[in-house]
N, C-alpha and C. Protein backbone atom coordinates (compact mmCIF):
# COMPACT_ATOMS: atom_id res chain seq x y z
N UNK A 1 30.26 -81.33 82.13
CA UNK A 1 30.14 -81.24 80.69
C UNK A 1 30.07 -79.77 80.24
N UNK A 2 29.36 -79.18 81.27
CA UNK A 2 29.21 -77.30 80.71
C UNK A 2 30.67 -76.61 80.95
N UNK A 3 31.32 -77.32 81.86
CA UNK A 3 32.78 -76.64 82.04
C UNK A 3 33.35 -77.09 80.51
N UNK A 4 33.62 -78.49 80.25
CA UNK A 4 34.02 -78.41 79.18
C UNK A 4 33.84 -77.87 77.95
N UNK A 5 32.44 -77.50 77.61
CA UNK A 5 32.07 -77.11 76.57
C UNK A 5 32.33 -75.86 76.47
N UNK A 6 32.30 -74.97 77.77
CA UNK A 6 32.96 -73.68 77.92
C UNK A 6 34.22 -73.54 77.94
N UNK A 7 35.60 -74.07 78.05
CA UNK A 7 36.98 -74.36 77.93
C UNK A 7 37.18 -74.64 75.85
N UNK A 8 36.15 -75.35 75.32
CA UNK A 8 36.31 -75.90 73.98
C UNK A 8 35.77 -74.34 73.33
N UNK A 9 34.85 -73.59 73.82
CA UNK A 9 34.61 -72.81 73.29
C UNK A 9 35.46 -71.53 73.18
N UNK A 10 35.93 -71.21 74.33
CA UNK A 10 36.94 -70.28 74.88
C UNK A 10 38.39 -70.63 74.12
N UNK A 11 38.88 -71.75 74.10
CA UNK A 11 40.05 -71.96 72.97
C UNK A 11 39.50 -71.85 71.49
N UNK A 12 38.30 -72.01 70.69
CA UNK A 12 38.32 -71.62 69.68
C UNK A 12 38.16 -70.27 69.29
N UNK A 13 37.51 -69.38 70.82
CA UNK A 13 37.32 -67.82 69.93
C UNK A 13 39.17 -67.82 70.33
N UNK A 14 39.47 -68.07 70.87
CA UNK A 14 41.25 -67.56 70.86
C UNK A 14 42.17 -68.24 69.70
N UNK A 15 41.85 -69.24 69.05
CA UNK A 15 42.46 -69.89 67.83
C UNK A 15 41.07 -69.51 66.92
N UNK A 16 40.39 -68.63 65.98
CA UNK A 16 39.87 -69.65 65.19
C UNK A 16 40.01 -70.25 64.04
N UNK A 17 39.25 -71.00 63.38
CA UNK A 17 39.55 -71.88 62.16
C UNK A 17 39.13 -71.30 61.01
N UNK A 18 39.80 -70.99 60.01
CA UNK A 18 38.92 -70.30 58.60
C UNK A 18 38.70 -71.33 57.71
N UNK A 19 37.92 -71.57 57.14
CA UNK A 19 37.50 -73.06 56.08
C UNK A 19 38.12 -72.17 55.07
N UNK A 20 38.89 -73.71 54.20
CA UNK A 20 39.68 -73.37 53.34
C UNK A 20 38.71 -72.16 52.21
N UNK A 21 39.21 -71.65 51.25
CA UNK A 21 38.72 -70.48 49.89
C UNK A 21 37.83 -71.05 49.49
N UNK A 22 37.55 -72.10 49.34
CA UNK A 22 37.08 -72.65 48.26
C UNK A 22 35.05 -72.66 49.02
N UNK A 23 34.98 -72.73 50.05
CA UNK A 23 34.10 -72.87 50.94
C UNK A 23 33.31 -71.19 50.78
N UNK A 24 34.07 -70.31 50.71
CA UNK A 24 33.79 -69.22 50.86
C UNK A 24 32.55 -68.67 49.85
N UNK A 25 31.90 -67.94 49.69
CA UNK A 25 30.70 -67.52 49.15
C UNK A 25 31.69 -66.48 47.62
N UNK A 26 30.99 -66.48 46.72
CA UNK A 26 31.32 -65.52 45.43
C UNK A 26 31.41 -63.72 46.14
N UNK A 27 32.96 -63.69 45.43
CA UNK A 27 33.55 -62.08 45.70
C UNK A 27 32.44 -61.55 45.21
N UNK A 28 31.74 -60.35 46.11
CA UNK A 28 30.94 -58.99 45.24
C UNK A 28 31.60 -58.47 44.35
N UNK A 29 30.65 -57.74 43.24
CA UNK A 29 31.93 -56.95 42.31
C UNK A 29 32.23 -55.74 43.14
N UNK A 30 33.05 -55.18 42.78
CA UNK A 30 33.85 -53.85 43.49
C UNK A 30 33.89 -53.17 42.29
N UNK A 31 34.24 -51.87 43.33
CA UNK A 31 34.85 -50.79 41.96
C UNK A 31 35.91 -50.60 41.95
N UNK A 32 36.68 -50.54 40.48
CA UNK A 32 37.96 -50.84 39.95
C UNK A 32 38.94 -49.27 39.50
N UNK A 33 39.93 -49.23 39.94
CA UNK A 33 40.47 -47.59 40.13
C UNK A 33 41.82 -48.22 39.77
N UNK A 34 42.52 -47.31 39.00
CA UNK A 34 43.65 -47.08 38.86
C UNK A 34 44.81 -46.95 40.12
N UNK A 35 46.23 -47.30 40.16
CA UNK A 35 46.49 -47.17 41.27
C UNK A 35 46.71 -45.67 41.86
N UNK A 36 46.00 -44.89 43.41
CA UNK A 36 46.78 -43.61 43.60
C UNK A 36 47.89 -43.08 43.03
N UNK A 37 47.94 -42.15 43.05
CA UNK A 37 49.09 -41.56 43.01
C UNK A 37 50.11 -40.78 44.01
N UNK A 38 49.62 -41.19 45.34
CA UNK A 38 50.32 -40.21 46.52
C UNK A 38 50.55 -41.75 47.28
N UNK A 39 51.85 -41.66 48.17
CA UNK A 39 52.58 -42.64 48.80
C UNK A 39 52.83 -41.89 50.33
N UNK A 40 52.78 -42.75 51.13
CA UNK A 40 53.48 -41.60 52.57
C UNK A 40 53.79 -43.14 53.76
N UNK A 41 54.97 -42.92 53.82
CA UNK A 41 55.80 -43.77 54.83
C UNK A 41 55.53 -43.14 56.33
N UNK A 42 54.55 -43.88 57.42
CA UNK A 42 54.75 -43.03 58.64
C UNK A 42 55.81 -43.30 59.43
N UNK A 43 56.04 -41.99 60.15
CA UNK A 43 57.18 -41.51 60.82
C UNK A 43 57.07 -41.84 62.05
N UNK A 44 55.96 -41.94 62.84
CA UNK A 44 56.00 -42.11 64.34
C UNK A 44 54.32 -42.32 64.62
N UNK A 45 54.00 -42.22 65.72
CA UNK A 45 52.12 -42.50 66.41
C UNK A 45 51.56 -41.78 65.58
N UNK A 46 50.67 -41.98 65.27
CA UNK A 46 49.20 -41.27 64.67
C UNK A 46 49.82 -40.68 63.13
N UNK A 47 50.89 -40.61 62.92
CA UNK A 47 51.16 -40.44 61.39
C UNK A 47 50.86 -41.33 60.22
N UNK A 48 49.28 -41.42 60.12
CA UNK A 48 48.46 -41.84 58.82
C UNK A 48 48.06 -41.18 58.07
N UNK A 49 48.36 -40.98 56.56
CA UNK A 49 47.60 -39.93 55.65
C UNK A 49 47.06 -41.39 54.94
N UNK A 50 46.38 -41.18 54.01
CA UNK A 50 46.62 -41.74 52.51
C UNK A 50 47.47 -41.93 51.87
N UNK A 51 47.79 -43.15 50.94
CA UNK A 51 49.29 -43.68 50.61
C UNK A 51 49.94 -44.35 51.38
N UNK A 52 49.52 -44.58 52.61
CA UNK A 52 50.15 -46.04 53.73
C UNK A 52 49.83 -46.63 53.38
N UNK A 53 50.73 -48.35 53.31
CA UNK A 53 50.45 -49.19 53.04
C UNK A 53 50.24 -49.94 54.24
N UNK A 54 49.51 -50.72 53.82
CA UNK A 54 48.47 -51.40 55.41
C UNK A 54 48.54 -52.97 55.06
N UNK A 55 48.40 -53.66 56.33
CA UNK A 55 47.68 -55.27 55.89
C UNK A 55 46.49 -55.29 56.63
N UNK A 56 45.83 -55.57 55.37
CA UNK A 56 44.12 -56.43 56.11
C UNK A 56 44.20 -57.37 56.48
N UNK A 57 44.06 -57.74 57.28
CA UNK A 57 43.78 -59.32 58.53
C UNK A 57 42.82 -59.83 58.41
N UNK A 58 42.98 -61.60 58.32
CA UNK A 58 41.61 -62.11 58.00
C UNK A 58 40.46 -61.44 58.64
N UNK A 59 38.85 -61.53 58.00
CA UNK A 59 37.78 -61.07 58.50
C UNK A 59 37.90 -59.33 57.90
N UNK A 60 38.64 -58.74 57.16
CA UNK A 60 38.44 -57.48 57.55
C UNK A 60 37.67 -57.16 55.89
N UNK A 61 37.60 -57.94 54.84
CA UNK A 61 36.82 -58.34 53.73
C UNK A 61 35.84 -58.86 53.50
N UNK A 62 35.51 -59.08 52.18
CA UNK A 62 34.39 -60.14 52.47
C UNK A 62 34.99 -61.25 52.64
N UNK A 63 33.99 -62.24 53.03
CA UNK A 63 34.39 -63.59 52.95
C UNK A 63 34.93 -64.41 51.56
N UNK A 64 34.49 -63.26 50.58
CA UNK A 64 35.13 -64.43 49.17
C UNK A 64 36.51 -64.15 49.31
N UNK A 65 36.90 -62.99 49.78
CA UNK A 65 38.23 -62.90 49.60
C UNK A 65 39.53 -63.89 50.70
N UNK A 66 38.89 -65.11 50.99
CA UNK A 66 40.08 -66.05 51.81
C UNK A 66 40.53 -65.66 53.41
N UNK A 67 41.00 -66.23 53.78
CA UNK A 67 41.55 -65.96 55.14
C UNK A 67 43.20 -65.77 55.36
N UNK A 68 43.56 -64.99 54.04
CA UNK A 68 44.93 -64.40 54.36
C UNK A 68 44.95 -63.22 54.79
N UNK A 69 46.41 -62.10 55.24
CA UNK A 69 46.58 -61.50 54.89
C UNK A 69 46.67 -60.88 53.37
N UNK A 70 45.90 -59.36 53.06
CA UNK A 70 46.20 -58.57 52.21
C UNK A 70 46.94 -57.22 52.33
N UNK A 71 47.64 -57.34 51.56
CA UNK A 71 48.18 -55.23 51.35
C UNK A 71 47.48 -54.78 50.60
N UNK A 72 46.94 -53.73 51.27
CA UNK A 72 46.29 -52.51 50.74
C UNK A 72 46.69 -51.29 51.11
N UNK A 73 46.20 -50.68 49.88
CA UNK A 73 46.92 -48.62 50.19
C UNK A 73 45.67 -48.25 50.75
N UNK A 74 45.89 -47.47 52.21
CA UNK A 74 44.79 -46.59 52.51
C UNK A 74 44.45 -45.20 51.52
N UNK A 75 43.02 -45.09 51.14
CA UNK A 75 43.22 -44.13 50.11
C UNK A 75 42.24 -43.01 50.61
N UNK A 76 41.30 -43.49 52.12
CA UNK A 76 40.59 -42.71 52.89
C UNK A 76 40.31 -42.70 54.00
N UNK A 77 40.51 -42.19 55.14
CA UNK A 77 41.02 -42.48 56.16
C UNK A 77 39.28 -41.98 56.54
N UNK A 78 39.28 -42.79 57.81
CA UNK A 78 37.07 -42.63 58.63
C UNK A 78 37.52 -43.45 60.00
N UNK A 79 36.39 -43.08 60.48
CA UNK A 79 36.32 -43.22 61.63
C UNK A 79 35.26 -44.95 61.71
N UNK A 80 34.20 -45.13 61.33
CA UNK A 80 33.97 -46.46 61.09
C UNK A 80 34.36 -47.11 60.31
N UNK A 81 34.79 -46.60 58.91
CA UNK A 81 35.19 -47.48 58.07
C UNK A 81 36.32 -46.50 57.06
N UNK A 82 37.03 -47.29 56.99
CA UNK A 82 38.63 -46.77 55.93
C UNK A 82 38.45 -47.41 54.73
N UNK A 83 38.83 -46.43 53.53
CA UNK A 83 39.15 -47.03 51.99
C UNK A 83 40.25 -47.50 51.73
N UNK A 84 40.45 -48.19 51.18
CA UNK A 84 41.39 -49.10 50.86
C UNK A 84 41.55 -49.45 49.38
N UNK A 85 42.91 -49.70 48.58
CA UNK A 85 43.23 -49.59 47.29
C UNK A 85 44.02 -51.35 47.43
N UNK A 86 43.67 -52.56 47.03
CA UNK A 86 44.45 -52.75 46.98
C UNK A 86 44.67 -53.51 45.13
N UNK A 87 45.81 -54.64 45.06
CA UNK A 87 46.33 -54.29 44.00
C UNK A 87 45.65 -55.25 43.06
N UNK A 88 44.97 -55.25 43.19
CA UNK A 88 43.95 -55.85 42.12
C UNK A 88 43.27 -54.88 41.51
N UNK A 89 43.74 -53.80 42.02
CA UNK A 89 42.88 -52.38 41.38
C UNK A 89 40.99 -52.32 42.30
N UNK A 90 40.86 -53.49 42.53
CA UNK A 90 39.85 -53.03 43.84
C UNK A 90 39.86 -52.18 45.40
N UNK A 91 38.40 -51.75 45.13
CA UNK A 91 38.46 -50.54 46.39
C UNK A 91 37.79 -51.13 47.16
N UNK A 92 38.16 -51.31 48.59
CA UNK A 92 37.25 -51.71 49.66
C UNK A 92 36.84 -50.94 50.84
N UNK A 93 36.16 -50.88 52.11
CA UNK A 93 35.79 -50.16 52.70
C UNK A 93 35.96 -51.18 53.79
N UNK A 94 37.13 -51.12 54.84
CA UNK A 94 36.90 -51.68 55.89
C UNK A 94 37.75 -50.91 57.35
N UNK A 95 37.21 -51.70 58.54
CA UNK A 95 37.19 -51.33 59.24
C UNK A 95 38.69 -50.92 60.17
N UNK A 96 38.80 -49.95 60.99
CA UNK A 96 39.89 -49.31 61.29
C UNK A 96 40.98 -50.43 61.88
N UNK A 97 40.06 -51.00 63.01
CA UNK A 97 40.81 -52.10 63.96
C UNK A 97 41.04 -53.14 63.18
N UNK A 98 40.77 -53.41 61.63
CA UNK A 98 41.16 -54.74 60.38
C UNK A 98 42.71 -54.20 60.03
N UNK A 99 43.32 -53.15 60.03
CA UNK A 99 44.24 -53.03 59.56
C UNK A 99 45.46 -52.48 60.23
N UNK A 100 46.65 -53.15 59.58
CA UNK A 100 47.81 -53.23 60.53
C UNK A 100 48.82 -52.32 59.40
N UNK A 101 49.80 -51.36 59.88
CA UNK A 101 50.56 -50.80 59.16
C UNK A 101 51.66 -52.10 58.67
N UNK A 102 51.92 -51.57 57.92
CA UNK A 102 53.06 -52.54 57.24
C UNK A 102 54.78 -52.12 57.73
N UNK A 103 55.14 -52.61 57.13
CA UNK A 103 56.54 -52.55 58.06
C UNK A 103 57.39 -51.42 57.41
N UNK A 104 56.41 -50.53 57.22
CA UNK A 104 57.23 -49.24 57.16
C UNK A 104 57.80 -48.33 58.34
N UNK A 105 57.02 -48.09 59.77
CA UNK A 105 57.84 -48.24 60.69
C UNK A 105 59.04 -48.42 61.05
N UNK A 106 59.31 -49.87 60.97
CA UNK A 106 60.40 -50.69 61.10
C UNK A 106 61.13 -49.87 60.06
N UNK A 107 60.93 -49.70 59.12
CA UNK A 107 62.17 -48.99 57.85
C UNK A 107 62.28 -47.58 58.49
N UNK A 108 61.41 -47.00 59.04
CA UNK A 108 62.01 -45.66 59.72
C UNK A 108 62.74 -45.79 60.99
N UNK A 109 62.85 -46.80 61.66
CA UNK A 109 63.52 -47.10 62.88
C UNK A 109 64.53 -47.32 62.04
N UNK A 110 65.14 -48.32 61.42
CA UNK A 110 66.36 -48.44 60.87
C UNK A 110 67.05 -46.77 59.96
N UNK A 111 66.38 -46.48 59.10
CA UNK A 111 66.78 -45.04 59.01
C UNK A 111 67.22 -43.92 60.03
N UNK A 112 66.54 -44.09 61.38
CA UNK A 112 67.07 -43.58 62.81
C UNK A 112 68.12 -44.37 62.77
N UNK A 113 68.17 -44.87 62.46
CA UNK A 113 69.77 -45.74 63.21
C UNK A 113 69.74 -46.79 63.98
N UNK A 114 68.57 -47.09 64.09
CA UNK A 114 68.35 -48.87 65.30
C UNK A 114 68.51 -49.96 64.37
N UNK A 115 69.14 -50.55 65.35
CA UNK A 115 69.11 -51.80 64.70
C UNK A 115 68.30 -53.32 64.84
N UNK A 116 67.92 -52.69 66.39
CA UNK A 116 66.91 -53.70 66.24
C UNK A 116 65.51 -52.71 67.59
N UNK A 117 64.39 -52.96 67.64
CA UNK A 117 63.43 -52.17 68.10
C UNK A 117 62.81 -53.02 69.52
N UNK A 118 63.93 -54.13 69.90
CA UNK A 118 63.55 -54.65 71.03
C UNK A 118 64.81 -54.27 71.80
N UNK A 119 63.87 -54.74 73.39
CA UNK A 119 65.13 -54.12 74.57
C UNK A 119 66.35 -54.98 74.74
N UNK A 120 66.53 -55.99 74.10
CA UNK A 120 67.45 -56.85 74.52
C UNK A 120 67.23 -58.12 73.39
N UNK A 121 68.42 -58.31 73.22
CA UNK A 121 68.70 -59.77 72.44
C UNK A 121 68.41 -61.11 72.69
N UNK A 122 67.93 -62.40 72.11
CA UNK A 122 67.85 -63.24 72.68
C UNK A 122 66.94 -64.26 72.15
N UNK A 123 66.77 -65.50 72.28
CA UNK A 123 66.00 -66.25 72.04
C UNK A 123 64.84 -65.93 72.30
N UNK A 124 64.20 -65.52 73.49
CA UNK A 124 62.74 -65.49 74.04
C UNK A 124 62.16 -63.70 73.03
N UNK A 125 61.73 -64.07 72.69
CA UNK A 125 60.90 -62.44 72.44
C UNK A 125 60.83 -61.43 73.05
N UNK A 126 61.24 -60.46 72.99
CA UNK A 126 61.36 -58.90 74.05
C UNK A 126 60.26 -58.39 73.74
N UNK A 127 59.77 -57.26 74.55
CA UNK A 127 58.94 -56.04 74.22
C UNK A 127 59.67 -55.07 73.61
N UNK A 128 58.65 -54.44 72.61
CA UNK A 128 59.26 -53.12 71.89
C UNK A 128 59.61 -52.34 72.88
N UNK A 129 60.57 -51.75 72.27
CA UNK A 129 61.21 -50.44 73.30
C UNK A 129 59.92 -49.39 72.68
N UNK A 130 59.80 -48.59 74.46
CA UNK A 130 58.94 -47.28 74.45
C UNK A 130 58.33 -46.50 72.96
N UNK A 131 59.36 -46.04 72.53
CA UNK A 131 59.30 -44.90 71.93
C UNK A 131 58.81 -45.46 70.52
N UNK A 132 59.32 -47.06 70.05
CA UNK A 132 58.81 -47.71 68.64
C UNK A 132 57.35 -48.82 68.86
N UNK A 133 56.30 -48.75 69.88
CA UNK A 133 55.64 -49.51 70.13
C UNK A 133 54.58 -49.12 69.01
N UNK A 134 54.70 -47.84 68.89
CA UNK A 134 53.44 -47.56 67.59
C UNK A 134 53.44 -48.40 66.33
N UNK A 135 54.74 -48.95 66.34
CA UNK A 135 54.81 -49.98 65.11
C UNK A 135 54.14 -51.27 64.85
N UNK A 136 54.06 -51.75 65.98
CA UNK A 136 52.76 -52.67 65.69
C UNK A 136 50.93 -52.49 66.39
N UNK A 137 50.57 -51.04 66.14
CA UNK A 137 49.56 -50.62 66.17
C UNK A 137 48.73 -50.82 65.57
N UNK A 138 47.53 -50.97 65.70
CA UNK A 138 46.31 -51.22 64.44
C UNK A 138 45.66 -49.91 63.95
N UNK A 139 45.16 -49.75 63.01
CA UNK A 139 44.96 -48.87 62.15
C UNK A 139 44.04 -47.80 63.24
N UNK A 140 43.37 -48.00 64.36
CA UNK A 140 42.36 -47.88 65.37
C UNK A 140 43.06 -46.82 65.79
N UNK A 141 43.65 -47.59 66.37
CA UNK A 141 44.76 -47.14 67.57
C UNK A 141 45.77 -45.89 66.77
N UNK A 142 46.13 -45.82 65.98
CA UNK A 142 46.48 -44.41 65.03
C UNK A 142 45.75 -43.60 65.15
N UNK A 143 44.29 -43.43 64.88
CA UNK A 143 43.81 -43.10 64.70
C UNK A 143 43.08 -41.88 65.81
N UNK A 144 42.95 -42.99 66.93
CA UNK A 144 42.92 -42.52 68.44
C UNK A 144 44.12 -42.15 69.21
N UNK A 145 45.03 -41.82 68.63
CA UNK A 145 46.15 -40.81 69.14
C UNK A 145 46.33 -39.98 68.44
N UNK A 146 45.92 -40.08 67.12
CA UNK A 146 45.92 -38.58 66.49
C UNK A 146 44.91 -37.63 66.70
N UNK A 147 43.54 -38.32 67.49
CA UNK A 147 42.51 -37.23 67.72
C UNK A 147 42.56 -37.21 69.68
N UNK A 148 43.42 -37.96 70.11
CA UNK A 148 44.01 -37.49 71.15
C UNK A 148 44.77 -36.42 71.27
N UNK A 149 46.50 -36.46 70.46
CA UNK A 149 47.09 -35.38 70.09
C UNK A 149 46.63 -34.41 69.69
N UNK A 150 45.45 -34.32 68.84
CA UNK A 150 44.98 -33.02 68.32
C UNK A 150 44.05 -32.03 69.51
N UNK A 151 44.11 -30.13 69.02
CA UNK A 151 43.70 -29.72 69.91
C UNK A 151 42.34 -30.02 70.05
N UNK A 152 41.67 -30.06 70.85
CA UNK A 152 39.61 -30.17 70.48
C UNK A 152 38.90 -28.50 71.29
N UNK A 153 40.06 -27.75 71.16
CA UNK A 153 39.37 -26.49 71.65
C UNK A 153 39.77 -26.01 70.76
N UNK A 154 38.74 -24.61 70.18
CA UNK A 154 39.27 -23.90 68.91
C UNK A 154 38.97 -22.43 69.62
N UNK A 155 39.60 -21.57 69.30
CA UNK A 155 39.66 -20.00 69.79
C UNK A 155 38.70 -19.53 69.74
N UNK A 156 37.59 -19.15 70.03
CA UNK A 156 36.20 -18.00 69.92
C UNK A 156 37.08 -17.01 69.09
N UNK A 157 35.85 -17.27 67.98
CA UNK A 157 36.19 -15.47 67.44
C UNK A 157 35.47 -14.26 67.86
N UNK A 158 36.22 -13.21 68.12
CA UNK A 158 36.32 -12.38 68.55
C UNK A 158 35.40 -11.09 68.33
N UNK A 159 34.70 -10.10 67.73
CA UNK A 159 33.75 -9.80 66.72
C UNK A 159 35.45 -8.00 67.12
N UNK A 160 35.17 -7.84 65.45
CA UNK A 160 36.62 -6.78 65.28
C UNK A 160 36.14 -5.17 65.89
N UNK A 161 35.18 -5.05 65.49
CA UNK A 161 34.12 -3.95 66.41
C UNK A 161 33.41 -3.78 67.08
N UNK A 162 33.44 -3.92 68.92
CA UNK A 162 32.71 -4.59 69.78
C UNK A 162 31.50 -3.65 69.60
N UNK A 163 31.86 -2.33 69.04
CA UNK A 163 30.34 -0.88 69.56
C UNK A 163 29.70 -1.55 68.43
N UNK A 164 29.74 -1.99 67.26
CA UNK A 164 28.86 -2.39 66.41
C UNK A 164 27.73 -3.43 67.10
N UNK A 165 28.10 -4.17 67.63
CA UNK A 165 27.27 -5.66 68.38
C UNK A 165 26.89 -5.21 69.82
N UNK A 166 26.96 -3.85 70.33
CA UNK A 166 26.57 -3.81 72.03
C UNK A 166 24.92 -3.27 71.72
N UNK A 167 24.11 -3.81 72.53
CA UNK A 167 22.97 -3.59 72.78
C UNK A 167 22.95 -2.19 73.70
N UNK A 168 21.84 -1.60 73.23
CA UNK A 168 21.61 -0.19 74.28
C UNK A 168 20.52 -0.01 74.83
C-alpha cells in the first residue's frame, strides 16, 4: 500500500492539477503603471535587459490570477525576484525560474537565416541544435550565464604617486 501511495504521489508532483479560477482566492490589488517605454528582443544566452517579453508559468503569481500562462514585460531584472509589467497595466514581482522568454529567440534564429532550430526533420521531436538551446531557457538560467560570462575580478587601483603613500 506504501509503494502505491508513493507511485500516486510521485505521478502527481510530475502532472499537477490546478483547480479551476473560480476556486482560487481574491487577486491582491497591485500597482497600476502605464506601459514601459523601452522594448529589447534577445539576441543569444544571457541577453536580458528590460523590455523582454517573458511568459509566467502557472504558480509564478498569485493564486487569484488562474493557472495559465501570462505575458509579461520584464521591467526589473533581481536575483530573487524580477518585475514584471504585464498588460493589464499591473506590476508583479516574481521569481526568476517562473519565467520563460517568449519566442523572440526563435524570431532571431529565423532572421539568422534558420529555418528550423532542430537537428533533423521528422515526426519524433529533435533536440535544439547547440548554439539555439538558450531559447528555451528560463529566466534563471539567463541570468546565471550572464554572471557566469561576466568578469568577477576587477583591476586594483593603483595609487598615481607611490612616494606620497610609502611609510618611512
Amino acid at each position: 500500500m506504501n509503494a502505491l501511495a508513493e507511485e500516486l504521489h510521485q505521478q502527481h508532483m510530475a502532472n499537477p492539477h490546478y483547480p479551476p479560477s473560480h476556486y482560487y482566492p481574491e487577486k491582491p490589488r497591485r500597482r497600476r503603471r502605464q506601459r514601459p517605454p523601452y522594448d529589447h528582443t534577445p539576441m543569444g544566452p544571457g541577453d536580458i535587459q528590460p523590455g523582454t517579453w517573458l511568459w509566467v508559468i502557472p504558480g509564478g503569481l498569485h493564486p487569484g490570477w488562474g493557472d495559465i500562462h501570462r505575458l509579461a514585460m520584464l521591467t526589473a531584472l533581481g536575483k530573487p525576484y524580477c518585475e514584471v509589467w504585464m498588460d493589464d497595466t499591473t506590476v508583479h514581482r516574481v521569481r526568476p525560474e517562473k519565467l520563460i522568454v517568449s519566442d523572440a529567440g526563435r524570431q532571431a534564429a529565423h532572421a539568422a537565416g534558420l529555418t528550423t532550430l532542430r537537428q533533423a526533420s521528422g515526426p519524433r521531436p529533435r533536440p535544439l541544435l547547440p548554439e539555439w538551446r538558450w531559447v528555451d531557457w528560463t529566466l534563471a538560467e539567463h541570468i546565471a550565464h550572464q554572471q557566469h560570462a561576466a568578469p568577477t575580478t576587477e583591476p586594483a587601483e593603483q595609487p598615481v604617486q607611490d612616494e606620497l603613500f610609502t611609510v618611512a
